[in-house]
N, C-alpha and C. Protein backbone atom coordinates (compact mmCIF):
# COMPACT_ATOMS: atom_id res chain seq x y z
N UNK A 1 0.84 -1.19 0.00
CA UNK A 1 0.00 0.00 0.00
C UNK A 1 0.88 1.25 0.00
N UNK A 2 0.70 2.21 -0.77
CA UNK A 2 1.68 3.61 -0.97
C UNK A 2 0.66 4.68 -0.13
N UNK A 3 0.90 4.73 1.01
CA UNK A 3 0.58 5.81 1.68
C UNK A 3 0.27 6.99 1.46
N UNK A 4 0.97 7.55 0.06
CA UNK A 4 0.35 8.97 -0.34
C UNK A 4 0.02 9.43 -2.31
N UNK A 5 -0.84 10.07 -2.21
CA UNK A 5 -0.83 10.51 -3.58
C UNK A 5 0.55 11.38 -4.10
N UNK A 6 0.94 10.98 -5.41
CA UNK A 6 1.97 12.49 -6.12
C UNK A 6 1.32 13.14 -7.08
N UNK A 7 1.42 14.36 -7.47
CA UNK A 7 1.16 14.90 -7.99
C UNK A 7 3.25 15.54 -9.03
N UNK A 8 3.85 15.06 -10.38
CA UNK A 8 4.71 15.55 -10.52
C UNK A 8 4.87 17.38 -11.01
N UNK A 9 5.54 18.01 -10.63
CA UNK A 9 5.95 19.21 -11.05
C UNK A 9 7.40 19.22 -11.75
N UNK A 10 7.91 20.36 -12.32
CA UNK A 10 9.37 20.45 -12.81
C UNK A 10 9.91 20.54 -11.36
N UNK A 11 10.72 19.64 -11.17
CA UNK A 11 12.32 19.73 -9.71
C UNK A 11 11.47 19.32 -8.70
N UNK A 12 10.28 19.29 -8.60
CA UNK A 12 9.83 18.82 -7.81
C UNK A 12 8.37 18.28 -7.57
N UNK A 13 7.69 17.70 -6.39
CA UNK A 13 6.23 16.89 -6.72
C UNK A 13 5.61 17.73 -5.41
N UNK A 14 4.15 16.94 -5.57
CA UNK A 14 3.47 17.24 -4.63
C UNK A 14 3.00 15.96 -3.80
N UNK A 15 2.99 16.06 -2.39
CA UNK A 15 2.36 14.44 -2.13
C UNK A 15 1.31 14.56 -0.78
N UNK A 16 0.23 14.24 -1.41
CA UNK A 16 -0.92 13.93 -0.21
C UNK A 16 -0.37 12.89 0.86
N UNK A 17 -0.74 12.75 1.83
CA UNK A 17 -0.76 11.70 2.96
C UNK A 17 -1.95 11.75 4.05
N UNK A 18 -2.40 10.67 3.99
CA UNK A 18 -3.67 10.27 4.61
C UNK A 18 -3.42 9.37 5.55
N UNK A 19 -2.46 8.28 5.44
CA UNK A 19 -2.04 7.12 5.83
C UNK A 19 -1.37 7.37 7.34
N UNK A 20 -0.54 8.31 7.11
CA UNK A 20 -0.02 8.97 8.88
C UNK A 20 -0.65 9.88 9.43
N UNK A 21 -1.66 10.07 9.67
CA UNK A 21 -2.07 11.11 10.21
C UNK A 21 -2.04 11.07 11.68
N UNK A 22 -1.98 9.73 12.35
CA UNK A 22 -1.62 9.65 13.41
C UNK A 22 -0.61 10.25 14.47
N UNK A 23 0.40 10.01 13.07
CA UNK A 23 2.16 10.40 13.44
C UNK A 23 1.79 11.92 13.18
N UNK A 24 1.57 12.33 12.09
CA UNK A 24 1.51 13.97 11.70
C UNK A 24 0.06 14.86 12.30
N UNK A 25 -0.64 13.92 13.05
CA UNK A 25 -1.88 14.87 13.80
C UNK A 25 -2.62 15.11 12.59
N UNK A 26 -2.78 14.91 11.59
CA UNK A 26 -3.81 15.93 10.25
C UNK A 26 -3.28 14.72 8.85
N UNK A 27 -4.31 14.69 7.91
CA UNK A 27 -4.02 14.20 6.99
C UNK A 27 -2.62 15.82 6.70
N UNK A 28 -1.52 15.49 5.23
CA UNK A 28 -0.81 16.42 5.26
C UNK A 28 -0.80 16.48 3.51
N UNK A 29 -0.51 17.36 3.41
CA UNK A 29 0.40 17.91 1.63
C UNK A 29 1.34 18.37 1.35
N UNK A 30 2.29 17.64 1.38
CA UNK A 30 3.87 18.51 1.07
C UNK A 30 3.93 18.75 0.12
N UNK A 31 5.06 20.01 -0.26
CA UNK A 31 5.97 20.39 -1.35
C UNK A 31 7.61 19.81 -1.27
N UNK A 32 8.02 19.08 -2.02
CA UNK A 32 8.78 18.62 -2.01
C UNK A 32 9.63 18.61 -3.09
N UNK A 33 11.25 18.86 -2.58
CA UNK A 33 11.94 19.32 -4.00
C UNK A 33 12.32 17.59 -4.65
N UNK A 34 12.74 17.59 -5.60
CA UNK A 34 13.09 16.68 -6.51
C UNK A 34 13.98 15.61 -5.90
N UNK A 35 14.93 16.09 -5.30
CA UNK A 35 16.43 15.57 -4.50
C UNK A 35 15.64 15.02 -2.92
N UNK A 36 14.21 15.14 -2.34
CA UNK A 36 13.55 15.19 -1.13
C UNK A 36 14.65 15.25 -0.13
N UNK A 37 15.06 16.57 0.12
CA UNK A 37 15.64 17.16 0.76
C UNK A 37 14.76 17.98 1.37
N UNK A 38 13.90 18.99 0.69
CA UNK A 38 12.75 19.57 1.42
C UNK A 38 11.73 19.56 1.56
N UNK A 39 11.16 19.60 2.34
CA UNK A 39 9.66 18.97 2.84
C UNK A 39 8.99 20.15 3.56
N UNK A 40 7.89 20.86 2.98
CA UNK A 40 7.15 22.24 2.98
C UNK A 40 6.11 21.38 3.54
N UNK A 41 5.48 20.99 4.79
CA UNK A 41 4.32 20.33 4.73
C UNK A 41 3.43 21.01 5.77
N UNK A 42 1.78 20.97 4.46
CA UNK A 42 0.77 21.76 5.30
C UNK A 42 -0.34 20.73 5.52
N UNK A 43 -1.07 21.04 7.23
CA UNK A 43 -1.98 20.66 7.32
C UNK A 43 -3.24 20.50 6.68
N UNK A 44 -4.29 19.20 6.26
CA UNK A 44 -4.74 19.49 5.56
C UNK A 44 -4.74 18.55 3.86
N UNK A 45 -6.01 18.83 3.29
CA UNK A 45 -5.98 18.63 1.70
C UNK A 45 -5.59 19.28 0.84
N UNK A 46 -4.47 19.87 0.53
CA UNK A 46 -4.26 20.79 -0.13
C UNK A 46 -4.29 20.25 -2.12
N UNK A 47 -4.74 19.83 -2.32
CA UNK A 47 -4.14 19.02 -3.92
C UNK A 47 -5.04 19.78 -4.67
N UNK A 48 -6.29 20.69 -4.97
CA UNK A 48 -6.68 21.00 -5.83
C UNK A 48 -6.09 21.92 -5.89
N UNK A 49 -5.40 23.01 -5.09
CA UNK A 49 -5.31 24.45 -4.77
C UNK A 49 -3.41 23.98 -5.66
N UNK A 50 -2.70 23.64 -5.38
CA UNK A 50 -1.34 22.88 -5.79
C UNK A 50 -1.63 22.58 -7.18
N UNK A 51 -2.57 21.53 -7.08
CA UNK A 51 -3.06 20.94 -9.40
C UNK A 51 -2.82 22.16 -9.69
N UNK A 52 -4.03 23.24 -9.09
CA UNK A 52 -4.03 24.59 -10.04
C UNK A 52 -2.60 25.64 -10.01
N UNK A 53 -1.97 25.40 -9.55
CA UNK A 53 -0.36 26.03 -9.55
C UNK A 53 1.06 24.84 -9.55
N UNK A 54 0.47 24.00 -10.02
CA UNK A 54 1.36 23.56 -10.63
C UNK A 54 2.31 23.79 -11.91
N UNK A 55 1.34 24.19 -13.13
CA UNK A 55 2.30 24.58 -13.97
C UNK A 55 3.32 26.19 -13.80
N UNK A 56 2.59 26.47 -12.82
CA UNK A 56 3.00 27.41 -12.63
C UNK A 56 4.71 27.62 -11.81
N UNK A 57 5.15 26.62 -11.51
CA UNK A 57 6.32 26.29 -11.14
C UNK A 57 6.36 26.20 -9.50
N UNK A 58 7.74 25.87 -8.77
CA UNK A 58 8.11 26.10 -7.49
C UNK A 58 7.74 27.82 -7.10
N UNK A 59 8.33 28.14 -7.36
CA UNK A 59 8.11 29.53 -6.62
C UNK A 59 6.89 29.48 -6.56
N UNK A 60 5.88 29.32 -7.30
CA UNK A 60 4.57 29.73 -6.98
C UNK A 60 3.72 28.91 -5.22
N UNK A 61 4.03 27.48 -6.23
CA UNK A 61 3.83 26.67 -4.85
C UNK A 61 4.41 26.81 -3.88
N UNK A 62 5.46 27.41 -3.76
CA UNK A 62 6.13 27.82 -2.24
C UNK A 62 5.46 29.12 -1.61
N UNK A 63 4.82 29.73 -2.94
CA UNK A 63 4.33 31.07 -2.01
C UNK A 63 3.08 30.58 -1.81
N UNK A 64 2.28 29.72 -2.00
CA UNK A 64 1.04 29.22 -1.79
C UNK A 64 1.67 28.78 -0.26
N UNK A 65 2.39 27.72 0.18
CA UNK A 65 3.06 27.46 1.24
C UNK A 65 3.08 28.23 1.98
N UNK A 66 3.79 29.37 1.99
CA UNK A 66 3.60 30.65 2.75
C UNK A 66 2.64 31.61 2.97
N UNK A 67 1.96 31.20 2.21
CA UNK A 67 0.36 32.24 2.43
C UNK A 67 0.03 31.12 3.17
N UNK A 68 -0.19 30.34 3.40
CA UNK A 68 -0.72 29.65 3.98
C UNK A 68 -0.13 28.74 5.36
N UNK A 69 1.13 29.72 6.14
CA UNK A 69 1.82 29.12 6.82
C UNK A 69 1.50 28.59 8.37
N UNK A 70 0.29 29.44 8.54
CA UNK A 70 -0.83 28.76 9.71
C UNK A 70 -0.95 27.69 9.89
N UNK A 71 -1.42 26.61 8.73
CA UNK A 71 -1.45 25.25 8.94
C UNK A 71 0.03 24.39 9.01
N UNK A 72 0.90 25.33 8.89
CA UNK A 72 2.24 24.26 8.70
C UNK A 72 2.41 23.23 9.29
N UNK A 73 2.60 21.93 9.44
CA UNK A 73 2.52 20.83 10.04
C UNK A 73 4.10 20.87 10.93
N UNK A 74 3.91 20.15 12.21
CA UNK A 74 5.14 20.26 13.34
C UNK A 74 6.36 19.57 12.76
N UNK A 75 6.09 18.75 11.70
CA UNK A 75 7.53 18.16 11.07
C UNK A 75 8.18 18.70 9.84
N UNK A 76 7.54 20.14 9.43
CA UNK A 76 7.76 20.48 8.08
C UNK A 76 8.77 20.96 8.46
N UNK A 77 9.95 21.58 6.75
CA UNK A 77 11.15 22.12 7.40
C UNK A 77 10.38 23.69 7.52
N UNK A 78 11.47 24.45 7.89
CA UNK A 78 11.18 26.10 7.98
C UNK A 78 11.37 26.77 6.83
């Protein structure tokens, strides 16, 4: 069983998780670079709001990340 949805972007993906929510308190949605070195993760369903800025590249989805840094989940990086 694969624990989370991807969604691919250029350098990097998007990935739902439903499966830990235990461990992470909240289903979660990271941004994650290519190399998964970084892990942007928000509380929450985030995948339609991400689909729709996806082509739009990283920077965008990172500022979606940051507008939205209220929900940040306790294991995301900073």
């Amino acid at each position: 069983m694969i624990p989370n949805i991807t969604m691919q972007g250029q350098g990097f993906y998007i990935s739902y998780n439903w499966h830990d929510a235990s461990i992470y308190g909240d289903v979660t949605t990271a941004l994650v670079d290519e190399d998964m070195v970084i892990f942007y993760i928000l509380n929450g369903n985030h995948r339609e709001e991400y689909r729709k800025l996806l082509p739009l590249g990283w920077d965008a989805c990172y500022q979606y990340f940051l507008d939205n840094a209220i929900l940040k989940n306790k294991f995301s990086d900073s």
